[in-house]
N, C-alpha and C. Protein backbone atom coordinates (compact mmCIF):
# COMPACT_ATOMS: atom_id res chain seq x y z
N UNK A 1 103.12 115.45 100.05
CA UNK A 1 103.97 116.44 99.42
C UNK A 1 103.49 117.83 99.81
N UNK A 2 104.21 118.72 100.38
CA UNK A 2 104.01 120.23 101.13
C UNK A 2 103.95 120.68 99.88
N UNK A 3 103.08 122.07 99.82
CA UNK A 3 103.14 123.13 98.94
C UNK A 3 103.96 124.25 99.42
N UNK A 4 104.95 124.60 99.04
CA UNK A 4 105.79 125.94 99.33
C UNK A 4 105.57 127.04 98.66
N UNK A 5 104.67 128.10 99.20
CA UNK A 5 104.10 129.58 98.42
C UNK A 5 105.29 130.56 98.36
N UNK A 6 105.47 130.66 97.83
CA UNK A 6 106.47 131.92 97.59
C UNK A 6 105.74 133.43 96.98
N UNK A 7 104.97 133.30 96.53
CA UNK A 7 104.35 134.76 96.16
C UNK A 7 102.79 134.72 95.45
N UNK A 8 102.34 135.27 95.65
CA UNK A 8 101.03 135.92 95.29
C UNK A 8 100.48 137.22 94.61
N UNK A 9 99.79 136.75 93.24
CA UNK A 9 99.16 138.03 92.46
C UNK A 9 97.53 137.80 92.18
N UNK A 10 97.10 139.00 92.16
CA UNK A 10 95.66 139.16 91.38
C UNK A 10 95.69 140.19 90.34
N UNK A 11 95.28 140.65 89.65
CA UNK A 11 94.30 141.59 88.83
C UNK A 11 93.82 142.68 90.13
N UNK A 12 94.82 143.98 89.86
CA UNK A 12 94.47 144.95 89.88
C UNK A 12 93.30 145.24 90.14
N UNK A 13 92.22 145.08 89.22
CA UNK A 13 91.55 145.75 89.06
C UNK A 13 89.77 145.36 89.46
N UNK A 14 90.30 144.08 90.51
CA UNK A 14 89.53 143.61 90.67
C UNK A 14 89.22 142.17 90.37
N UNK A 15 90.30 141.55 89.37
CA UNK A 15 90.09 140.04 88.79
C UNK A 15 89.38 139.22 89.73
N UNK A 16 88.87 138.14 89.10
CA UNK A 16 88.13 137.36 89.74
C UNK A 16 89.26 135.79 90.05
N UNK A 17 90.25 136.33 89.64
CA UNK A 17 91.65 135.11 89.89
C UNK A 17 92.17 135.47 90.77
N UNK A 18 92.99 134.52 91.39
CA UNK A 18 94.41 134.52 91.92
C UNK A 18 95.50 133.84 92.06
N UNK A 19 96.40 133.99 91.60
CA UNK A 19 97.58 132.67 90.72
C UNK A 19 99.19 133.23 92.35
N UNK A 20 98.61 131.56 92.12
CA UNK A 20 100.22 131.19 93.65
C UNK A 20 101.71 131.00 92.82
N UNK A 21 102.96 131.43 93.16
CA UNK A 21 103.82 130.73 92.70
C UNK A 21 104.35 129.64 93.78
N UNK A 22 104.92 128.79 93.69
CA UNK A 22 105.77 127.81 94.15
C UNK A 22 107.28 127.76 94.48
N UNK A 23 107.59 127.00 95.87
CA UNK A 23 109.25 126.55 95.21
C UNK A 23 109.41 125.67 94.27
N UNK A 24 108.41 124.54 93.59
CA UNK A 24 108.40 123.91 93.06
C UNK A 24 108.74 124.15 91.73
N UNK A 25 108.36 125.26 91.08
CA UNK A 25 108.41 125.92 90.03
C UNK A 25 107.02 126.18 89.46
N UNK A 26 105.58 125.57 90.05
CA UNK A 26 104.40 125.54 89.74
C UNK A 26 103.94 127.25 89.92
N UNK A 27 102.90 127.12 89.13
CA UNK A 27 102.32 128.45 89.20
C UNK A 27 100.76 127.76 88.96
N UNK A 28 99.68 128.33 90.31
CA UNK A 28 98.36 127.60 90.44
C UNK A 28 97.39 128.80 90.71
N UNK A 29 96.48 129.22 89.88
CA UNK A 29 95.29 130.04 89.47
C UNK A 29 93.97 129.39 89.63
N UNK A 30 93.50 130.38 90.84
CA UNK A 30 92.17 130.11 91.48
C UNK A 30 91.40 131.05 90.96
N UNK A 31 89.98 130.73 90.81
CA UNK A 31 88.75 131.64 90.72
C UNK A 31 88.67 131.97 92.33
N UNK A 32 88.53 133.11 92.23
CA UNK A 32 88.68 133.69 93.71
C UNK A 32 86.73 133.69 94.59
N UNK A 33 86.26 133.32 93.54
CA UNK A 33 84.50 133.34 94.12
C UNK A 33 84.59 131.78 94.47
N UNK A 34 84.88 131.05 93.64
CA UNK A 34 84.19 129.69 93.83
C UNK A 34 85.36 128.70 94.58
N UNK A 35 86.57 129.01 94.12
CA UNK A 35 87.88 128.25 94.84
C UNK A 35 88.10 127.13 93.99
N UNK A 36 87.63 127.11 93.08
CA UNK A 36 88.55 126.52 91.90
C UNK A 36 89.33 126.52 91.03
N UNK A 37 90.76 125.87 91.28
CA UNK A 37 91.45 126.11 89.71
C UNK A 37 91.33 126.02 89.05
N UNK A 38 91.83 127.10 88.12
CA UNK A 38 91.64 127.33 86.75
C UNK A 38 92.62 126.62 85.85
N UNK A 39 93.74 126.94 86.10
CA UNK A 39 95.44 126.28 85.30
C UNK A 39 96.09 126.12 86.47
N UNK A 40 97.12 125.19 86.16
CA UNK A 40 98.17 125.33 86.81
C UNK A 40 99.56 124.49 85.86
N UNK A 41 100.40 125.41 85.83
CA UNK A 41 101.48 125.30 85.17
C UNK A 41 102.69 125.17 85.36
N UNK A 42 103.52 124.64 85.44
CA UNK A 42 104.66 123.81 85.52
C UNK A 42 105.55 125.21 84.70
N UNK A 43 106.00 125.78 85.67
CA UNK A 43 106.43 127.56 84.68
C UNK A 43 107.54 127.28 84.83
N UNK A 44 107.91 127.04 86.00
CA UNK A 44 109.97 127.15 85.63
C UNK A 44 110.47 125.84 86.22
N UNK A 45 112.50 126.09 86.36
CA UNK A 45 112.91 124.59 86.69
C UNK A 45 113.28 124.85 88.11
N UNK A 46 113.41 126.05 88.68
CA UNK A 46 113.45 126.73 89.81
C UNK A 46 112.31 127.26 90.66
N UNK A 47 112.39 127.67 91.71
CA UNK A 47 111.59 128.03 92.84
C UNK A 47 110.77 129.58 91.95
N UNK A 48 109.37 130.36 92.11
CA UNK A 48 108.93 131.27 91.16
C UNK A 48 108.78 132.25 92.22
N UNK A 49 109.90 133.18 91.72
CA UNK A 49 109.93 134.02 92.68
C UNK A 49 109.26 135.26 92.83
N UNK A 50 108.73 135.26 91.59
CA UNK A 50 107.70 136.59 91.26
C UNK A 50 106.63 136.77 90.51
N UNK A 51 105.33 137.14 90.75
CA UNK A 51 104.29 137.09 90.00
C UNK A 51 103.81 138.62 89.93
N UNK A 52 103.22 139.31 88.76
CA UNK A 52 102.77 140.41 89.07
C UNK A 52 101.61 140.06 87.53
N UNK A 53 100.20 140.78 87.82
CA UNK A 53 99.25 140.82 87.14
C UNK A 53 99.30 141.94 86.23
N UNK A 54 99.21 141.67 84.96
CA UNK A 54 99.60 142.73 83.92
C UNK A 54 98.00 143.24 83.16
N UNK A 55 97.46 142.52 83.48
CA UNK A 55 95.75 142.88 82.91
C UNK A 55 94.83 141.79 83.38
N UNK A 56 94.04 142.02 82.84
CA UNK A 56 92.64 141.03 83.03
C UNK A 56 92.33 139.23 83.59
N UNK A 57 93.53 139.24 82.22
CA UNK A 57 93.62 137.56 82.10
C UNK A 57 95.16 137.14 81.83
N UNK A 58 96.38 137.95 81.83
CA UNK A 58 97.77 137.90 81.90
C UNK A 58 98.23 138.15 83.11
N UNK A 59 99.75 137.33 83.29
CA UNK A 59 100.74 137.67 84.08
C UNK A 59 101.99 137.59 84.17
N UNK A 60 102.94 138.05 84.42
CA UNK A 60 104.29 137.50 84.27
C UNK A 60 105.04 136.92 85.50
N UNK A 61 105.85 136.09 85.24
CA UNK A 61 106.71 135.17 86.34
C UNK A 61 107.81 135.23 86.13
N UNK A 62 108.50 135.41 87.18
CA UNK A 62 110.46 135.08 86.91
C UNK A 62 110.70 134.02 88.15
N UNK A 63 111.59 133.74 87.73
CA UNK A 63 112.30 132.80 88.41
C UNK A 63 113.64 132.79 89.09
N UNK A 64 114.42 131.92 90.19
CA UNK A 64 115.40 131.78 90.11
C UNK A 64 116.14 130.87 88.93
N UNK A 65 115.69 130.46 87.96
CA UNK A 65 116.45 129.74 87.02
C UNK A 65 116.46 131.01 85.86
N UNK A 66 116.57 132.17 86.36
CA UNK A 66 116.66 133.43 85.33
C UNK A 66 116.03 133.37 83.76
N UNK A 67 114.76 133.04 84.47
CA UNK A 67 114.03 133.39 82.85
C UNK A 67 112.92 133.93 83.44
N UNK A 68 111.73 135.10 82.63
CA UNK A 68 110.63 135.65 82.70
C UNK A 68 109.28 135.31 81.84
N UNK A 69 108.54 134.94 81.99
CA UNK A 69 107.62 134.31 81.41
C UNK A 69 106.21 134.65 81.56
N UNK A 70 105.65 135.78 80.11
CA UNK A 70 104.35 136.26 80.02
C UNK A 70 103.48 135.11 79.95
N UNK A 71 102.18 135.13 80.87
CA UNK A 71 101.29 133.66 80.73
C UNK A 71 99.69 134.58 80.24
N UNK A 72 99.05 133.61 79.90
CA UNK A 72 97.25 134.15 79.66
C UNK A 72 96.81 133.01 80.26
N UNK A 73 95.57 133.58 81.28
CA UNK A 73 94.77 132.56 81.52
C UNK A 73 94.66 131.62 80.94
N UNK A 74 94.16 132.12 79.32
CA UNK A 74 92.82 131.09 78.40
C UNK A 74 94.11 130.19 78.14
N UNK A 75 95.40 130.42 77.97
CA UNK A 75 96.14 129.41 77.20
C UNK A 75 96.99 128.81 78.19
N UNK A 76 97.54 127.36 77.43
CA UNK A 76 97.67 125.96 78.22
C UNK A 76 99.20 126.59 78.20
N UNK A 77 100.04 127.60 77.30
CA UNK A 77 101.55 127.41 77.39
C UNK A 77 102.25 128.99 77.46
N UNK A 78 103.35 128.66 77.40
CA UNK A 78 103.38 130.68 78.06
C UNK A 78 103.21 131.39 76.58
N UNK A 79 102.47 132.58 76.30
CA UNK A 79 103.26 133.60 75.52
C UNK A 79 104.29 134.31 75.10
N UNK A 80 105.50 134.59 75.96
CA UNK A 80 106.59 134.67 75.69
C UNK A 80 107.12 134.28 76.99
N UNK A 81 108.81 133.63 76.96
CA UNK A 81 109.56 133.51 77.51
C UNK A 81 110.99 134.03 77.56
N UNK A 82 111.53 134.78 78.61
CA UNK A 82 112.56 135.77 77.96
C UNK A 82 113.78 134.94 79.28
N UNK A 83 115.03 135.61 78.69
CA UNK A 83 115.69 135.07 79.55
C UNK A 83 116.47 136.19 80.25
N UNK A 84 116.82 136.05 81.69
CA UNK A 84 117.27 137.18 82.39
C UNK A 84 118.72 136.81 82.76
N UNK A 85 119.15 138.01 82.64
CA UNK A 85 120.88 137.32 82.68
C UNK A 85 122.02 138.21 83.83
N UNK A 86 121.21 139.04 84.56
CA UNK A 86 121.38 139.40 85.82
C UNK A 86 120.50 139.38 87.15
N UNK A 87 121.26 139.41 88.16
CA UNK A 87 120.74 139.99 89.14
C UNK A 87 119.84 140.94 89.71
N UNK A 88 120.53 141.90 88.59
CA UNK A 88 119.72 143.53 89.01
C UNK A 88 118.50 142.87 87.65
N UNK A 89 118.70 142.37 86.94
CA UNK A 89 117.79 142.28 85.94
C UNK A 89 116.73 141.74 86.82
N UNK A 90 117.16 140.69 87.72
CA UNK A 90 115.93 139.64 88.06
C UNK A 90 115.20 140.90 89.49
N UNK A 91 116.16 141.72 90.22
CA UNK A 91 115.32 142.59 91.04
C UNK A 91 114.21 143.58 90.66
N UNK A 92 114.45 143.77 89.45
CA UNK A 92 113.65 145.07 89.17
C UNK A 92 112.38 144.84 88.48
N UNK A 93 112.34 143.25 87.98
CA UNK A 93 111.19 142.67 86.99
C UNK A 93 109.74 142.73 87.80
């Protein structure tokens, strides 16, 4: 089974992560020193078309199945999930 990357985020500011999205809908977070994952999460029902690092240990994801979804490292399930109901909505996230 191929992995299909569609996008890539870290921490600004230096994080010691780096979380892949998928066409699959997976989203997979590496320790960037040692090369081990940390989580990996089953985020949407669509391909994840966007990742951007919001602090330390957060990030958010959108999708083509038009929803946005704040994640935290430490936790197994998202923090919020919002739903996007345009186009221009899903470009500008």
């Amino acid at each position: 089974q191929s992995f299909n990357l569609t996008c890539i985020t870290t921490h600004c500011g230096g994080g010691d992560w780096v979380c892949v999205g998928s066409s699959s809908g997976h989203i997979h977070c590496f320790d960037r020193r040692q090369g081990k994952l940390l989580v990996c999460w089953k985020a949407h029902s669509k391909s994840v078309e966007y990742l951007k690092a919001v602090s330390c240990h957060r990030l958010i994801s959108a999708s083509g199945d038009k929803t946005a979804v704040l994640w935290d490292l430490s936790h197994s399930t998202p923090l919020k999930v919002s739903r996007i109901y345009s186009e221009f909505a899903m470009s500008v996230v």
